[in-house]
Protein backbone atom coordinates (compact mmCIF):
# COMPACT_ATOMS: atom_id res chain seq x y z
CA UNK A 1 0.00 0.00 0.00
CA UNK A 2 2.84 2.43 0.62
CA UNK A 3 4.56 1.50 -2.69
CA UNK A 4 1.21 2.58 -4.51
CA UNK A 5 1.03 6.00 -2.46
CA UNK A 6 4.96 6.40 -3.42
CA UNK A 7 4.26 5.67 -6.73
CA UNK A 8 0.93 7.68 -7.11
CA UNK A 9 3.30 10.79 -5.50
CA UNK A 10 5.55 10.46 -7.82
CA UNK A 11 3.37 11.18 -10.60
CA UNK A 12 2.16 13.97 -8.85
CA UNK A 13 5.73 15.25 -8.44
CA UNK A 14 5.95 14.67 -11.95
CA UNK A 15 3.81 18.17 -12.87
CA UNK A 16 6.14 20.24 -9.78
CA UNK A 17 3.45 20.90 -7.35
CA UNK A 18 6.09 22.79 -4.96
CA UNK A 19 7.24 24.58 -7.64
CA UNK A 20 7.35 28.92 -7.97
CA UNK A 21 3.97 29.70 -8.98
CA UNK A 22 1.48 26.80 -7.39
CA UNK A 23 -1.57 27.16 -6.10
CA UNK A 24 -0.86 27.34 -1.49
CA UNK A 25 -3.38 24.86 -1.23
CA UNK A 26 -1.80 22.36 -3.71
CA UNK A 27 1.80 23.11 -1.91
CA UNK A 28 0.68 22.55 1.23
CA UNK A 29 -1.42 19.13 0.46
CA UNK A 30 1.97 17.81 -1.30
CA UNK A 31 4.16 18.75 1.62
CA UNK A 32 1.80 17.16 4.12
CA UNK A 33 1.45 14.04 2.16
CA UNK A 34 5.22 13.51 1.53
CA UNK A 35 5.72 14.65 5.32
CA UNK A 36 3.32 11.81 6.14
CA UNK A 37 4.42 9.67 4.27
CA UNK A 38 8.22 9.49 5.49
CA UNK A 39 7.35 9.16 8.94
CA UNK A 40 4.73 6.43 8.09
CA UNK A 41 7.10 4.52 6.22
CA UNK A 42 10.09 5.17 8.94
CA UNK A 43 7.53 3.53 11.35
CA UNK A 44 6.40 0.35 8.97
CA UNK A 45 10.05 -0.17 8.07
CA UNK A 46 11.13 -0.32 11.95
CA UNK A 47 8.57 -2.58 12.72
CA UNK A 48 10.37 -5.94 13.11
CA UNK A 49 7.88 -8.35 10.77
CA UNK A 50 8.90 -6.12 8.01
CA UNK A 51 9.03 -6.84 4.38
CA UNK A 52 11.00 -5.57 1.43
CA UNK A 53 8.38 -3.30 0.28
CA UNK A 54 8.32 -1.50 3.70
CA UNK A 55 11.77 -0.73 3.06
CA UNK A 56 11.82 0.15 -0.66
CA UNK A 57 8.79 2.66 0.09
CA UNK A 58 10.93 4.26 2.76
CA UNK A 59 13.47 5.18 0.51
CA UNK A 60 10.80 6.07 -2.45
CA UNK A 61 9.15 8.45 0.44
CA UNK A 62 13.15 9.65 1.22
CA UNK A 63 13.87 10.33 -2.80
CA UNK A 64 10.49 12.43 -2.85
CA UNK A 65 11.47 14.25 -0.09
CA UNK A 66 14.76 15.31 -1.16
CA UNK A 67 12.96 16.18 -4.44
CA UNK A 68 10.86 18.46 -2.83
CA UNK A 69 13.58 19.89 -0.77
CA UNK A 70 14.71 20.73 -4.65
CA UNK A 71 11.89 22.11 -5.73
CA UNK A 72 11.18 24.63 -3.07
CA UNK A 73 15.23 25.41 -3.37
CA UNK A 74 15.63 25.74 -6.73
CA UNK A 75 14.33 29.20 -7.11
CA UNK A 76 16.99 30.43 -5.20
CA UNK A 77 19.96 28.83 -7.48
CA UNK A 78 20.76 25.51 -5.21
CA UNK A 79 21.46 22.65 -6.79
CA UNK A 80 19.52 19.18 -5.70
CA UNK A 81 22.00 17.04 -7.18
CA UNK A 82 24.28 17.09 -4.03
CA UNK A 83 21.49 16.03 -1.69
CA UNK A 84 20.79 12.80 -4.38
CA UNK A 85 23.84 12.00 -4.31
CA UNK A 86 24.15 11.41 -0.66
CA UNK A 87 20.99 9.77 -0.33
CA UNK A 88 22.09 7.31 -2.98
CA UNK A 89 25.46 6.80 -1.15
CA UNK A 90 24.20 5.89 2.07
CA UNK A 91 21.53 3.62 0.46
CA UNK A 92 24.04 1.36 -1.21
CA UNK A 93 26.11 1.67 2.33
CA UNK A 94 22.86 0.54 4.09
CA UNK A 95 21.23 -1.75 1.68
CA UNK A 96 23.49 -2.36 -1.10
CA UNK A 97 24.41 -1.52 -5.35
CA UNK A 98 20.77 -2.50 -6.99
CA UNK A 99 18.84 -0.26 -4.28
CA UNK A 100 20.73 2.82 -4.41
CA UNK A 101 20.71 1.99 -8.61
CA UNK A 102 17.02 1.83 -8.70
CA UNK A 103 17.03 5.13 -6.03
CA UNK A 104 19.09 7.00 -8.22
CA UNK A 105 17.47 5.90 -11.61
CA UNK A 106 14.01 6.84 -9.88
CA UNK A 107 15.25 10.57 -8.80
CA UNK A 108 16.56 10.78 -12.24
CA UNK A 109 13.25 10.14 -13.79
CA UNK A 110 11.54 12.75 -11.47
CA UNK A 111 13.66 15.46 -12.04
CA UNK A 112 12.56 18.22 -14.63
CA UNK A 113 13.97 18.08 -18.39
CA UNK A 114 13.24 21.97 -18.77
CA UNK A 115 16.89 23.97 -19.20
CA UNK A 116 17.98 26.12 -16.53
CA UNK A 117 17.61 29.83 -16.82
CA UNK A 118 19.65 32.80 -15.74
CA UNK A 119 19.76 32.88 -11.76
CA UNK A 120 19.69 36.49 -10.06
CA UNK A 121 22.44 37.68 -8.38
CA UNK A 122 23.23 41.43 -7.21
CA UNK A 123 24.90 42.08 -10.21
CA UNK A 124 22.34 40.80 -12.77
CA UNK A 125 21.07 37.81 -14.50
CA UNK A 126 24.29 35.34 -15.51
CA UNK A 127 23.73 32.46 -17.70
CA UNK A 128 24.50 29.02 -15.75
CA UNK A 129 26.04 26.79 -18.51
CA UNK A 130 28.05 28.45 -21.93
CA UNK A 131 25.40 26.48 -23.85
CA UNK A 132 22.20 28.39 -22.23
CA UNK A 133 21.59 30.66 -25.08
CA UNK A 134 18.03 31.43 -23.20
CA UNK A 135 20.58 34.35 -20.91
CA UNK A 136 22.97 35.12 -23.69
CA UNK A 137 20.75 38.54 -25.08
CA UNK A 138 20.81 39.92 -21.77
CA UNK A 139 23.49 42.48 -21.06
């Protein structure tokens, strides 16, 4: 059952729901549910009857939490890949290679395919990578 709420959140994190620019309501329904869910599937997975799927929703719950740390960061310039990449390392130091594979292969898939754009600093709009022509017109 927690698989098919991770699952089911993950399509929902699919459209960025914590994004710049959505709705309070949807924001705060998002946060709650992915807040919920992590400390639902902390609890399941330290119960000691517990199955794989306990644990492999824990970490799905984890991965959309980091992702959602991203989203709400990413306005401000900070990068999410850092935060992935030490979730995935202390996966495969917890649980092993194929988990923190199927972790990082998930986190990939939810992350958005849209360019970056020029971040704001003091001294005006820069363009992140040389090949982000979408900042090179600016002065």
């Amino acid at each position: 059952m927690a698989l098919v709420a991770a699952g089911l959140l993950t399509a929902v994190a699919a459209f960025r729901p914590l994004a710049p620019g959505a709705a309070p309501w949807t924001r705060l329904g998002v946060s709650l549910a992915i807040g919920l869910g992590v400390v639902a599937t902390a609890f399941l997975a330290s119960l000691k009857g517990r199955g794989r799927a306990e644990q492999l929703s824990f970490y799905a719950f984890l991965v959309l939490a980091v992702d959602a740390v991203g989203q709400l960061l990413s306005p401000f310039g900070w990068p999410i890949g850092p935060l992935i990449a030490l979730l995935v390392a202390a996966v495969t130091i917890a649980e092993g290679l194929m988990v923190a594979l199927g972790i990082a292969g998930w986190s990939a898939s939810s992350r958005p395919r849209t360019p970056p754009r020029c971040l704001e600093w003091a001294g005006g709009p820069r363009p992140l990578p040389a090949r982000d022509t979408a900042c090179s017109s600016s002065p």
